[in-house]
PDB file of N, CA and C in Angstrom:
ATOM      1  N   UNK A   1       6.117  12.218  12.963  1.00  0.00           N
ATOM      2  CA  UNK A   1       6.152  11.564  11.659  1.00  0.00           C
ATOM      3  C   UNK A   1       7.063  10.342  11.777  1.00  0.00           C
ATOM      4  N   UNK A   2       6.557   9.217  11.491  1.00  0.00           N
ATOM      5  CA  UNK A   2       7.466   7.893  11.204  1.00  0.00           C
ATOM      6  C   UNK A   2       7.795   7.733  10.634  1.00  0.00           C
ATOM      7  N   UNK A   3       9.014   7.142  10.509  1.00  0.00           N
ATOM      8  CA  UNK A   3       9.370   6.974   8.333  1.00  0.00           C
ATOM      9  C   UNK A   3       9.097   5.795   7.924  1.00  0.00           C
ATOM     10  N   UNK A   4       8.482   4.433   8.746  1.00  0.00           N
ATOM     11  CA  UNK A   4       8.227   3.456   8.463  1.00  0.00           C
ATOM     12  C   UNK A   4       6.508   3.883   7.188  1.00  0.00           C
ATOM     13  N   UNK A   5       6.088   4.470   8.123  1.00  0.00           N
ATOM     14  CA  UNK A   5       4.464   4.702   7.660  1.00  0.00           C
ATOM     15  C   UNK A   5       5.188   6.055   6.293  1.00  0.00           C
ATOM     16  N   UNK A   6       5.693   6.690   6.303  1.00  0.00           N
ATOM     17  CA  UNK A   6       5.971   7.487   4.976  1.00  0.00           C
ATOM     18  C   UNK A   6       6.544   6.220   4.097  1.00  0.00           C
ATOM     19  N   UNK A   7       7.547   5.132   4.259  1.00  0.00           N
ATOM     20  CA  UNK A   7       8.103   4.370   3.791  1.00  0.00           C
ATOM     21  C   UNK A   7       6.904   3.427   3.116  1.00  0.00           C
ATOM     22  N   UNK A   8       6.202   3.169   4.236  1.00  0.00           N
ATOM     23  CA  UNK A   8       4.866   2.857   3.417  1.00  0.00           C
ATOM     24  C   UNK A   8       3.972   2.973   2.129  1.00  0.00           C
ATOM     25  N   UNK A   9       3.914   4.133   2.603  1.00  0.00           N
ATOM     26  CA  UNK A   9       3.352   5.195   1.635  1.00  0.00           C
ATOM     27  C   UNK A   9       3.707   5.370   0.376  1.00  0.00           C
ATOM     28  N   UNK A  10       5.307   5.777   0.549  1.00  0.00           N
ATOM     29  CA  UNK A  10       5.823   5.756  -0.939  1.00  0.00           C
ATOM     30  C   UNK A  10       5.873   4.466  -1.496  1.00  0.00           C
ATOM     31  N   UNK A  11       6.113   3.275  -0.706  1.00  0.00           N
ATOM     32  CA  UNK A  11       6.404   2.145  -1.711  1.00  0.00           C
ATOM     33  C   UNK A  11       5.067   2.032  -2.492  1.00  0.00           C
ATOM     34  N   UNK A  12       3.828   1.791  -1.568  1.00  0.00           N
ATOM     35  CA  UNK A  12       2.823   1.634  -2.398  1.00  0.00           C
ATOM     36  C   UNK A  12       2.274   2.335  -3.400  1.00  0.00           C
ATOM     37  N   UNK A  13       2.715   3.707  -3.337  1.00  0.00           N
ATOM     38  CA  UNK A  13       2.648   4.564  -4.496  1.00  0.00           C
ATOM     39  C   UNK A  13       3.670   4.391  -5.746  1.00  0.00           C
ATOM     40  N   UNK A  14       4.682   3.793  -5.157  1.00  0.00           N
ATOM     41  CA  UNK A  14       5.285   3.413  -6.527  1.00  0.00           C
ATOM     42  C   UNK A  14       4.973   2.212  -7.179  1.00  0.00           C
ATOM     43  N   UNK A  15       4.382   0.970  -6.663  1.00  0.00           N
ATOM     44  CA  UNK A  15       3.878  -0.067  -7.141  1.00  0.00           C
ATOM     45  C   UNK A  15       2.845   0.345  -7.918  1.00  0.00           C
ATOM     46  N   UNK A  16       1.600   1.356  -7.400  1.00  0.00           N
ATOM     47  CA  UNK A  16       0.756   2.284  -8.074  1.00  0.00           C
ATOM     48  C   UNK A  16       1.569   2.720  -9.530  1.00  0.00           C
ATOM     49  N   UNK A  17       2.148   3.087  -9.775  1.00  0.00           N
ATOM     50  CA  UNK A  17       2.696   4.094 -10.590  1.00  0.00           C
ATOM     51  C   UNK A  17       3.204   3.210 -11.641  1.00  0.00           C
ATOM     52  N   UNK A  18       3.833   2.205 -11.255  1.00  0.00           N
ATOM     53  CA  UNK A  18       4.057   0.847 -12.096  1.00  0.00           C
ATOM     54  C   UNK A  18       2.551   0.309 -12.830  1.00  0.00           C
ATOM     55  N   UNK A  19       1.955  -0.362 -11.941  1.00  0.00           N
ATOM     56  CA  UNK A  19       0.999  -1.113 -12.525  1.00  0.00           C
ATOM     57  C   UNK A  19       0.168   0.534 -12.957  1.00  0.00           C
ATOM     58  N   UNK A  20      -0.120   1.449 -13.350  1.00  0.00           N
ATOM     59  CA  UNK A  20      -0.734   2.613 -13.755  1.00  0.00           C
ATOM     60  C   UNK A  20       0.257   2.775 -15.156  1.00  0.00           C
ATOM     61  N   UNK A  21       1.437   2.311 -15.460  1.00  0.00           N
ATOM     62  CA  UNK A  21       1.992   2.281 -16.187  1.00  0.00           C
ATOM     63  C   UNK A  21       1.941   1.384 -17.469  1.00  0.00           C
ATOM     64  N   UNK A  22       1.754   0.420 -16.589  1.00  0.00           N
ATOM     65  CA  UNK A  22       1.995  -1.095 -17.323  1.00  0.00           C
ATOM     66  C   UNK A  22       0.281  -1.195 -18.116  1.00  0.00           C
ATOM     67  N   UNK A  23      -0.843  -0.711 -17.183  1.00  0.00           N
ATOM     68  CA  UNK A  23      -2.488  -0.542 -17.939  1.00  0.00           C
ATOM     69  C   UNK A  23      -2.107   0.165 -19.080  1.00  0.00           C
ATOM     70  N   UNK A  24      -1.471   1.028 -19.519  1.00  0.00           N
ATOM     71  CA  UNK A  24      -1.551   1.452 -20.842  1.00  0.00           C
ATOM     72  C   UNK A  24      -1.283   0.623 -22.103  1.00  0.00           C
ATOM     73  N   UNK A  25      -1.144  -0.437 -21.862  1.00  0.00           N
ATOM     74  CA  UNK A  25      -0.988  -1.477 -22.439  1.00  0.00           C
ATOM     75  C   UNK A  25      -2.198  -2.512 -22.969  1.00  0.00           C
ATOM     76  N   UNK A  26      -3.238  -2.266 -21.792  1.00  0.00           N
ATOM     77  CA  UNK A  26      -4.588  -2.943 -22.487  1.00  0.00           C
ATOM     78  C   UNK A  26      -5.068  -2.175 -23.385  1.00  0.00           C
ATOM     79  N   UNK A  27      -6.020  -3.228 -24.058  1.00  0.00           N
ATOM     80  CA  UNK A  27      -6.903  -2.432 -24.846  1.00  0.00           C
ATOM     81  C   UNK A  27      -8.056  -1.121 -24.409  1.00  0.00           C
ATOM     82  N   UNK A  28      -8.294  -0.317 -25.304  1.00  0.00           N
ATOM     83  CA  UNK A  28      -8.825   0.701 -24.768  1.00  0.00           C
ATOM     84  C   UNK A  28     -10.308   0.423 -23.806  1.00  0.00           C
ATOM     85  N   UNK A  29     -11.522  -0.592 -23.533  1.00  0.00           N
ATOM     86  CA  UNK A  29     -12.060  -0.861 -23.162  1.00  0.00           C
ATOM     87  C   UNK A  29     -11.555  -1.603 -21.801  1.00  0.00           C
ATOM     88  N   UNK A  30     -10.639  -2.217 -21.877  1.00  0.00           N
ATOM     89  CA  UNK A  30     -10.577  -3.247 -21.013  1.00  0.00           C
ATOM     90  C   UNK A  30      -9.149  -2.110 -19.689  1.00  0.00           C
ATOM     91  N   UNK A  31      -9.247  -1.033 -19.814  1.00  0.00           N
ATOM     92  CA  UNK A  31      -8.369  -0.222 -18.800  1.00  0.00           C
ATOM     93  C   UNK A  31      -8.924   0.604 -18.149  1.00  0.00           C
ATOM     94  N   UNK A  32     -10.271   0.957 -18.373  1.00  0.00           N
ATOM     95  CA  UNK A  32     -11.021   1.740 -17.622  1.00  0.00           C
ATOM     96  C   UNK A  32     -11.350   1.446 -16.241  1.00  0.00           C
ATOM     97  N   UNK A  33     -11.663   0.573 -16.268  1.00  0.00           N
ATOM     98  CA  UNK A  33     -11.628  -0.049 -14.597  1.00  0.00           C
ATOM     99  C   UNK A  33      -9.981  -0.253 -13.466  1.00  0.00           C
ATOM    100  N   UNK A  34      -8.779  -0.752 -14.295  1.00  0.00           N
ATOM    101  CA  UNK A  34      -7.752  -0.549 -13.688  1.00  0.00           C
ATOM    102  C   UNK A  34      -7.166   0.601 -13.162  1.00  0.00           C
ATOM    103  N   UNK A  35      -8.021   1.601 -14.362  1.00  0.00           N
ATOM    104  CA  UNK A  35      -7.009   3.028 -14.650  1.00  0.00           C
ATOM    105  C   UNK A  35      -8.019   4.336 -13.411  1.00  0.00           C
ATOM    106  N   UNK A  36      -9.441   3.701 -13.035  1.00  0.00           N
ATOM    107  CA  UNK A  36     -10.116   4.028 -11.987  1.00  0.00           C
ATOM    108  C   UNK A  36      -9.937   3.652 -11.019  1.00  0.00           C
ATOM    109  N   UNK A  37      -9.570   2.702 -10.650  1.00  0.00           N
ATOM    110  CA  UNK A  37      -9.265   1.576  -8.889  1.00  0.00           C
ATOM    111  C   UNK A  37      -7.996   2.578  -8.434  1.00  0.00           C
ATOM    112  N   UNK A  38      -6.772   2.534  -9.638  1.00  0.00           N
ATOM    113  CA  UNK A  38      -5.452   2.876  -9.246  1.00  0.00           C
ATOM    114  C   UNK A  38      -5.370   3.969  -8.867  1.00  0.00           C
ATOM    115  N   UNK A  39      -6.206   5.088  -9.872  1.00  0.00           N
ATOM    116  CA  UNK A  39      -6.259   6.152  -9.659  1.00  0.00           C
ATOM    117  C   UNK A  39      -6.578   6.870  -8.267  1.00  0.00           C
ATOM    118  N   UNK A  40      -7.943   6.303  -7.832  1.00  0.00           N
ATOM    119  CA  UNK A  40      -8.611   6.249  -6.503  1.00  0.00           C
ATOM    120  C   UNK A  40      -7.525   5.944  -5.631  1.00  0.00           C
ATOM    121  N   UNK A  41      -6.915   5.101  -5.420  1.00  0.00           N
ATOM    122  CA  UNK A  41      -5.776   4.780  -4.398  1.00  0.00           C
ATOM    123  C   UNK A  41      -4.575   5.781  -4.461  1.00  0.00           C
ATOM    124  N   UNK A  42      -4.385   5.939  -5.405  1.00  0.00           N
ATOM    125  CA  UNK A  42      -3.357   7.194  -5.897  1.00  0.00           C
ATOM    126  C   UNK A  42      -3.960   8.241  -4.516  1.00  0.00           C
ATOM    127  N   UNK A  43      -4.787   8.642  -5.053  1.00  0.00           N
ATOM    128  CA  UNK A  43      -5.640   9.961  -4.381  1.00  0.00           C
ATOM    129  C   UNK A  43      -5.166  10.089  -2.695  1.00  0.00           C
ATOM    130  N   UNK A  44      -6.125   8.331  -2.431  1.00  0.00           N
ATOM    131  CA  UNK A  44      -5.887   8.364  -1.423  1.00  0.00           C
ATOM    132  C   UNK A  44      -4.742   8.459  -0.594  1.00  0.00           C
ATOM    133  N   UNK A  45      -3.566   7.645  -0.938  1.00  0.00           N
ATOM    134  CA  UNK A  45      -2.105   7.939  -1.014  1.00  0.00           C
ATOM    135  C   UNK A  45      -1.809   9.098  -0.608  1.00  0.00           C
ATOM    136  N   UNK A  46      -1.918   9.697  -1.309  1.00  0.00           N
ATOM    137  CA  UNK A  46      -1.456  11.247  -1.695  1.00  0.00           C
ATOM    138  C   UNK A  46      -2.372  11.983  -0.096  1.00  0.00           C
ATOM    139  N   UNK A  47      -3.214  11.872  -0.282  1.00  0.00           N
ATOM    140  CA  UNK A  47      -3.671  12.259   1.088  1.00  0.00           C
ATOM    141  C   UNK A  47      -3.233  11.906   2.138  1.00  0.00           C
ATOM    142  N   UNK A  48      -2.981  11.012   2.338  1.00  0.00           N
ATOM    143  CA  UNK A  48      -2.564  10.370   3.422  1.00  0.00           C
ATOM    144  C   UNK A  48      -0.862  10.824   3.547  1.00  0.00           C
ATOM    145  N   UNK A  49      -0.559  10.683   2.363  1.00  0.00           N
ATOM    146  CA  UNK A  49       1.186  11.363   2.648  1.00  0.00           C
ATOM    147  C   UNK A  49       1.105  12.676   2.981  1.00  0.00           C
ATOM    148  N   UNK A  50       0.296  13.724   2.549  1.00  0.00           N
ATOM    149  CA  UNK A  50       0.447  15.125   3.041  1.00  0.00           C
ATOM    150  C   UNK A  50      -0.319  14.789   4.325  1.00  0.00           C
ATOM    151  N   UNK A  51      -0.963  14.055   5.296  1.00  0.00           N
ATOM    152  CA  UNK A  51      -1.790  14.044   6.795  1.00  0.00           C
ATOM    153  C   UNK A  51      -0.145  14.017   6.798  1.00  0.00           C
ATOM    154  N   UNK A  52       0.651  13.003   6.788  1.00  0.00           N
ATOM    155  CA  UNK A  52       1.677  12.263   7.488  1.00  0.00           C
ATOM    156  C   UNK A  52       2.683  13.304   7.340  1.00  0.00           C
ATOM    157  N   UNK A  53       2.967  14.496   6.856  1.00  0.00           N
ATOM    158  CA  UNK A  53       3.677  15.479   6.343  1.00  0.00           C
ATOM    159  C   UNK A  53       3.054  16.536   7.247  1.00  0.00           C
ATOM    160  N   UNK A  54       2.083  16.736   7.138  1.00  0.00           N
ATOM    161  CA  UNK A  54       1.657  18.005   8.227  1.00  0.00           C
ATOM    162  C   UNK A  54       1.719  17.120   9.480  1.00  0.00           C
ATOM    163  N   UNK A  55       1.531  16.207  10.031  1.00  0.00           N
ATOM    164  CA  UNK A  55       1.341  15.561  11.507  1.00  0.00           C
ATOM    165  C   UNK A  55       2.869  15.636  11.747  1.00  0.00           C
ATOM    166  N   UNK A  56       4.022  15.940  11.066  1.00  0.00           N
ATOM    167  CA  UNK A  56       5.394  15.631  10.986  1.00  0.00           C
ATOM    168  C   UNK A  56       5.801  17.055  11.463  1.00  0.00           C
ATOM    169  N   UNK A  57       5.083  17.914  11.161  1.00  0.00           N
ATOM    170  CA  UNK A  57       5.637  19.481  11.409  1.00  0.00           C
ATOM    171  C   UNK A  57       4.998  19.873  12.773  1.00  0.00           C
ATOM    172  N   UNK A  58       3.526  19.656  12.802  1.00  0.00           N
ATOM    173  CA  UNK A  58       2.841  19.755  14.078  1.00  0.00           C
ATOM    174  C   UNK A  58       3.926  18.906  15.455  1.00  0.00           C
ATOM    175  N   UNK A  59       4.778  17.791  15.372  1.00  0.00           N
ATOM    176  CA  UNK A  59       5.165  17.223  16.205  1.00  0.00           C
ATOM    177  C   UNK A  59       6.345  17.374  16.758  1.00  0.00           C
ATOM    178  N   UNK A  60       6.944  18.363  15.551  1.00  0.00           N
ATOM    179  CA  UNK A  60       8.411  19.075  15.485  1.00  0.00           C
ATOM    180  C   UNK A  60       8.424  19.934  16.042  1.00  0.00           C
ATOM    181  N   UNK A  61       7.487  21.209  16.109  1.00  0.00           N
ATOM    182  CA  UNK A  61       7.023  22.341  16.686  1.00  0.00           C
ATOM    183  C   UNK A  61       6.172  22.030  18.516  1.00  0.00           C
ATOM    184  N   UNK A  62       5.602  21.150  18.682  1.00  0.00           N
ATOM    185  CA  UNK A  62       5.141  21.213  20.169  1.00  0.00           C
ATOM    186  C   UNK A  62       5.370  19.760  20.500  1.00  0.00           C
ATOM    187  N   UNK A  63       6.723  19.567  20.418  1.00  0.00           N
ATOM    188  CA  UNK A  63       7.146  17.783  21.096  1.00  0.00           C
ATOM    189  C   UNK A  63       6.209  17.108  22.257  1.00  0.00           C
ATOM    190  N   UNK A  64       6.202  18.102  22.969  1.00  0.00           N
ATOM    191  CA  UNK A  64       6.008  17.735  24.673  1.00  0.00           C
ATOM    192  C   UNK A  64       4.519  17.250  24.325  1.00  0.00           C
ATOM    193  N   UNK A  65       3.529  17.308  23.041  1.00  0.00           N
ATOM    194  CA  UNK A  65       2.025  17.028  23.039  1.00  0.00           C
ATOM    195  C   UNK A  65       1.920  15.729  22.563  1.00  0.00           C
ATOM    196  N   UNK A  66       1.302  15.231  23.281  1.00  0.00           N
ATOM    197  CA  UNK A  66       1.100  13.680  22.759  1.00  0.00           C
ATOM    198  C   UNK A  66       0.130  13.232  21.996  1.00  0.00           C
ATOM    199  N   UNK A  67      -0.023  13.510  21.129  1.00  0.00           N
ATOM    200  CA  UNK A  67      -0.878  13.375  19.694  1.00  0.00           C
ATOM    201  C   UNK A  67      -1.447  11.984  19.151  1.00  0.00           C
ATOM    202  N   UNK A  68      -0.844  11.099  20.227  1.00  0.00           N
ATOM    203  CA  UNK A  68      -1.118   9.852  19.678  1.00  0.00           C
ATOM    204  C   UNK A  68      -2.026   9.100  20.882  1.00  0.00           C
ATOM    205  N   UNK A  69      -2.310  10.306  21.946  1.00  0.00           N
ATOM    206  CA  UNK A  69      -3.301   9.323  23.223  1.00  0.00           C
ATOM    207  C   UNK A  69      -4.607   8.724  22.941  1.00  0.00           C
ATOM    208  N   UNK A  70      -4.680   7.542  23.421  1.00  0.00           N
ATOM    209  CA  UNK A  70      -6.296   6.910  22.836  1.00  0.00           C
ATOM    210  C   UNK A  70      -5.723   5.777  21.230  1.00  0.00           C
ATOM    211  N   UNK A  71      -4.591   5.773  20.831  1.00  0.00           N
ATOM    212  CA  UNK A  71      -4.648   5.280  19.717  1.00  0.00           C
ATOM    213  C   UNK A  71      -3.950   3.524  19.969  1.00  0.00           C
ATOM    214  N   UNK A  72      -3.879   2.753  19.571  1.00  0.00           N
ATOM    215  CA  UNK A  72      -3.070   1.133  19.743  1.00  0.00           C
ATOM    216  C   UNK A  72      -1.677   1.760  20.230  1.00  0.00           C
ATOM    217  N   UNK A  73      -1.157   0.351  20.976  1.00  0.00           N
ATOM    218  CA  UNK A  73      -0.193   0.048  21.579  1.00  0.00           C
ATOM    219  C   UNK A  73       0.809   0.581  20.207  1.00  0.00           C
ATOM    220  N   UNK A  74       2.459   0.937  20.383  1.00  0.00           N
ATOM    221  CA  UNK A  74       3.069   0.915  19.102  1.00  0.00           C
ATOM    222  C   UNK A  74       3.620  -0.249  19.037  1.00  0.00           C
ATOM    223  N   UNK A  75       3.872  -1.326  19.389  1.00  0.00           N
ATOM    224  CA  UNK A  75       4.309  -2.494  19.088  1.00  0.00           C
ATOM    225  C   UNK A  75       2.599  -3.443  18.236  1.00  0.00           C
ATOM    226  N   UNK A  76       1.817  -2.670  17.891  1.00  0.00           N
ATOM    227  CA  UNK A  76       0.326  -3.076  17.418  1.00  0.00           C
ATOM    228  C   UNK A  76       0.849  -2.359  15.905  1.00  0.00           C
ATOM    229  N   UNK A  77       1.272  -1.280  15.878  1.00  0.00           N
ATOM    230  CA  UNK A  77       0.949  -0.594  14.731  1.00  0.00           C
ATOM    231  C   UNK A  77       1.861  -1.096  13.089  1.00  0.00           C
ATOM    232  N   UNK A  78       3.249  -1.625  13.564  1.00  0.00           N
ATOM    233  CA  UNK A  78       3.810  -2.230  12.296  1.00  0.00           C
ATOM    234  C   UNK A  78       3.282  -3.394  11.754  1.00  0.00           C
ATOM    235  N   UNK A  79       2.444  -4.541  12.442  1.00  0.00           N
ATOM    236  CA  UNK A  79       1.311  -5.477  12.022  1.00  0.00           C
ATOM    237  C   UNK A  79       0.022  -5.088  10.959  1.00  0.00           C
ATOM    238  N   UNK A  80      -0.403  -3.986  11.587  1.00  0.00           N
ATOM    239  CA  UNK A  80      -1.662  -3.169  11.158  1.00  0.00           C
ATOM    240  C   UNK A  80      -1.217  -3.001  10.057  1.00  0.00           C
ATOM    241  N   UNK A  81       0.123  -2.078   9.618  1.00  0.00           N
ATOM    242  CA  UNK A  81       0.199  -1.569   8.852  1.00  0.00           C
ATOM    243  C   UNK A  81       0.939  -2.460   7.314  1.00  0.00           C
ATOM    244  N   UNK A  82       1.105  -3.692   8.230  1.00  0.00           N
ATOM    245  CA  UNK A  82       1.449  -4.910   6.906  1.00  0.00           C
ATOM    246  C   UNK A  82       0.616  -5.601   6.759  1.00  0.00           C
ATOM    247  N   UNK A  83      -0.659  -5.760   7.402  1.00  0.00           N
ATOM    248  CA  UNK A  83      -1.891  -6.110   7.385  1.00  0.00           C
ATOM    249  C   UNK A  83      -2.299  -5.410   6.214  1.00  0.00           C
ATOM    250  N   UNK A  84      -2.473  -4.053   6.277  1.00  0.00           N
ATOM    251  CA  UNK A  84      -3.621  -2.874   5.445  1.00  0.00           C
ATOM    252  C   UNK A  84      -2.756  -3.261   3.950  1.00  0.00           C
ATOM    253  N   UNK A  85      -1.412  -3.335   3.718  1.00  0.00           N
ATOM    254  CA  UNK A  85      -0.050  -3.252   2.874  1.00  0.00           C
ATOM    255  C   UNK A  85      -0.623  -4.299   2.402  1.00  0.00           C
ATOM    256  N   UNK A  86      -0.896  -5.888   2.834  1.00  0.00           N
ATOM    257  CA  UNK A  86      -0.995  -6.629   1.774  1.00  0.00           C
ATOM    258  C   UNK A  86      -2.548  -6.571   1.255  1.00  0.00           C
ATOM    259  N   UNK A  87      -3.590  -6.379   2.447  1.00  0.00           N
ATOM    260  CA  UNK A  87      -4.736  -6.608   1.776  1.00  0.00           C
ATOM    261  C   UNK A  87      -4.998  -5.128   0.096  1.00  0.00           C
ATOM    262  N   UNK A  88      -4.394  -4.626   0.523  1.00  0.00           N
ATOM    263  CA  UNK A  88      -4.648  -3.191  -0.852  1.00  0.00           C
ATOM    264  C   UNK A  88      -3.901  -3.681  -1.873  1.00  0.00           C
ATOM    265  N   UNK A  89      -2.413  -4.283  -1.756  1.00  0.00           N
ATOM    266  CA  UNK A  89      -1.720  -4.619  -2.885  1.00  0.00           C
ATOM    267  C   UNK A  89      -2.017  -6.093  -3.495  1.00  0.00           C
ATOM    268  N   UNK A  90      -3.296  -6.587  -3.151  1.00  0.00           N
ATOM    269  CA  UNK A  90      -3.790  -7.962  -3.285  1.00  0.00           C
ATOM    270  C   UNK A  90      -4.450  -7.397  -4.086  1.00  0.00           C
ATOM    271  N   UNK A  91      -5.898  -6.406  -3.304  1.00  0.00           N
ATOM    272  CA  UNK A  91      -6.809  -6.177  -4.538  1.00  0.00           C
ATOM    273  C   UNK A  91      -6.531  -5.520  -4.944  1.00  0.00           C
ATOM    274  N   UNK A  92      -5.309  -4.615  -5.544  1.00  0.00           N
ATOM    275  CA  UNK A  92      -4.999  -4.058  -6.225  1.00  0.00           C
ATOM    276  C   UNK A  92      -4.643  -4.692  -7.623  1.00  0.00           C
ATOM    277  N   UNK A  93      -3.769  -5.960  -7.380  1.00  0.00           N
ATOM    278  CA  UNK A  93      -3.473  -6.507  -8.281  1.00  0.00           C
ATOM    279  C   UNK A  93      -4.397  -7.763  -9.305  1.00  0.00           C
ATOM    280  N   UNK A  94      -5.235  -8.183  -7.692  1.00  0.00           N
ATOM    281  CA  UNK A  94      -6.954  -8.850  -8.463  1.00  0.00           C
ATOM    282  C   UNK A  94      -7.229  -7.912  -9.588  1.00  0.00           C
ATOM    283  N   UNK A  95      -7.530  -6.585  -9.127  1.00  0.00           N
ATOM    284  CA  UNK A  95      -8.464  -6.180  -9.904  1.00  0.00           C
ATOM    285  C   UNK A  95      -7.530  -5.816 -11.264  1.00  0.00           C
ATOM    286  N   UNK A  96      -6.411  -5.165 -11.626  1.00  0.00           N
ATOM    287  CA  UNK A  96      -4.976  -5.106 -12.103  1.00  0.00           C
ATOM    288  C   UNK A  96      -5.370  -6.390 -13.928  1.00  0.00           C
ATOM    289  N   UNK A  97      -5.083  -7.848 -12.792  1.00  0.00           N
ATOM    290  CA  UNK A  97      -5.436  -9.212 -13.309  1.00  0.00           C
ATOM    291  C   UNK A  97      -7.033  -9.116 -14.187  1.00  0.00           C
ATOM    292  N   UNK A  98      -7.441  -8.998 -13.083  1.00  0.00           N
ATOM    293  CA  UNK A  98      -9.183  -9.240 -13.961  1.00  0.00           C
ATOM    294  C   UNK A  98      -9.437  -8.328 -14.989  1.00  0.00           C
ATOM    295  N   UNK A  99      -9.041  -7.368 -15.102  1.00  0.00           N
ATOM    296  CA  UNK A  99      -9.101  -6.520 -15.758  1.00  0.00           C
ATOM    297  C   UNK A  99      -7.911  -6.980 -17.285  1.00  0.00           C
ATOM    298  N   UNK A 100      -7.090  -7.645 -16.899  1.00  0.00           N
ATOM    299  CA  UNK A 100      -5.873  -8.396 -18.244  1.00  0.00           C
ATOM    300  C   UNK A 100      -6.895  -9.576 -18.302  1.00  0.00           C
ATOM    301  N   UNK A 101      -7.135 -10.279 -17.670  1.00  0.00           N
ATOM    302  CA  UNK A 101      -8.470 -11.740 -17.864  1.00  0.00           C
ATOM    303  C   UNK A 101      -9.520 -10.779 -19.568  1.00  0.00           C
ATOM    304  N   UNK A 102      -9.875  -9.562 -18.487  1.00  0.00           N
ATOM    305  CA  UNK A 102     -10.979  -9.089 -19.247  1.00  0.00           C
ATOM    306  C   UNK A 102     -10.674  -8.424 -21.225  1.00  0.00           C
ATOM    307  N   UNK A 103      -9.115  -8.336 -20.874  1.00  0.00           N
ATOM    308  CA  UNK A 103      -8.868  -7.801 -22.348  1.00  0.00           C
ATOM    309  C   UNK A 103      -8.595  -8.405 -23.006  1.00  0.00           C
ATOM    310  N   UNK A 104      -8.492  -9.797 -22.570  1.00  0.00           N
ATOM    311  CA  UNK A 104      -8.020 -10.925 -23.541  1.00  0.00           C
ATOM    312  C   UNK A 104      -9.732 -11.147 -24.177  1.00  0.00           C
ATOM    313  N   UNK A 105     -10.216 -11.243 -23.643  1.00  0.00           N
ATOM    314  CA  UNK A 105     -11.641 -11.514 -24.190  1.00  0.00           C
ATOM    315  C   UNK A 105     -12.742 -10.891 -24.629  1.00  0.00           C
ATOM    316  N   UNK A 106     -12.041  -9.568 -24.700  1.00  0.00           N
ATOM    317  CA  UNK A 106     -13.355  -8.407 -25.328  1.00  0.00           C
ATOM    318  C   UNK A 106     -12.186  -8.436 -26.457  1.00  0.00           C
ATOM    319  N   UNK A 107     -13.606  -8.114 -27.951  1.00  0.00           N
ATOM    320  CA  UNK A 107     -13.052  -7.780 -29.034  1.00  0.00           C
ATOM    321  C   UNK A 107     -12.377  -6.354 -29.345  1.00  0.00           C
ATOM    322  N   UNK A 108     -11.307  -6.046 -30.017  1.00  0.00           N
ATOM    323  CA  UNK A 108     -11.016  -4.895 -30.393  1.00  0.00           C
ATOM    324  C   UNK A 108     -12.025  -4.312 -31.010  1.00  0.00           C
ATOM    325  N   UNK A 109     -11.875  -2.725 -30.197  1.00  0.00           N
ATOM    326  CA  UNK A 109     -12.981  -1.938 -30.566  1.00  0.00           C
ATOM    327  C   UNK A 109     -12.689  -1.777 -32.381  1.00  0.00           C
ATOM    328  N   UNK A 110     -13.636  -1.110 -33.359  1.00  0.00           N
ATOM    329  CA  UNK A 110     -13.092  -1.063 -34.300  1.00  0.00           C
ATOM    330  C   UNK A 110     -13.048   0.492 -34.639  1.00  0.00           C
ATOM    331  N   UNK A 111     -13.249   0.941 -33.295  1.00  0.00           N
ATOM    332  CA  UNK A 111     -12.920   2.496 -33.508  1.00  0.00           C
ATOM    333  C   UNK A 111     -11.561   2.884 -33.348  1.00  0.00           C
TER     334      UNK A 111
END
């Protein structure tokens, strides 16, 4: 287990948790799409932190196994992983945006 890639993990889940916060704020039409994208990433998150949580115990328990043969160089992997970091928190926040674009311009429901 790395703590860079858990460090990962949590930050982007808390930026999640923010902007999942801050959507309750649109109008009721215009959050359905933010409050689905975020959610979905949430999920995924969350999955990915319990892989990175069990791969953490598996590595604690049989050191000597090298679990990582066949995978990139590790001087490859902190790039990758600020690579993946900005492209998700980009469209995260596109879609975040388009979705505030979109509530400015739909009428209040009158329900």
């Amino acid at each position: 287990m790395r703590k860079s890639q858990l460090a990962f993990i949590i930050i982007f889940l808390c930026i999640l948790g923010v902007l999942f916060y801050i959507t309750f704020d649109y109008p009721k039409r215009a959050r359905n799409l933010p409050f689905l994208v975020i959610s979905l990433a949430m999920i995924i998150l969350i999955r990915e932190l319990i892989k990175e949580l069990s791969r953490g115990r598996i590595q604690a328990s049989a050191p000597n196994v090298n679990l990582t043969a066949g995978h990139e160089a590790e001087s490859e992997k902190p790039v990758k992983y600020l690579i993946i970091l900005g492209w998700l928190t980009g469209l995260v926040l596109l879609i975040w945006l388009f979705g505030s674009c979109l509530s400015a311009t739909l009428p209040k429901s009158p329900i």
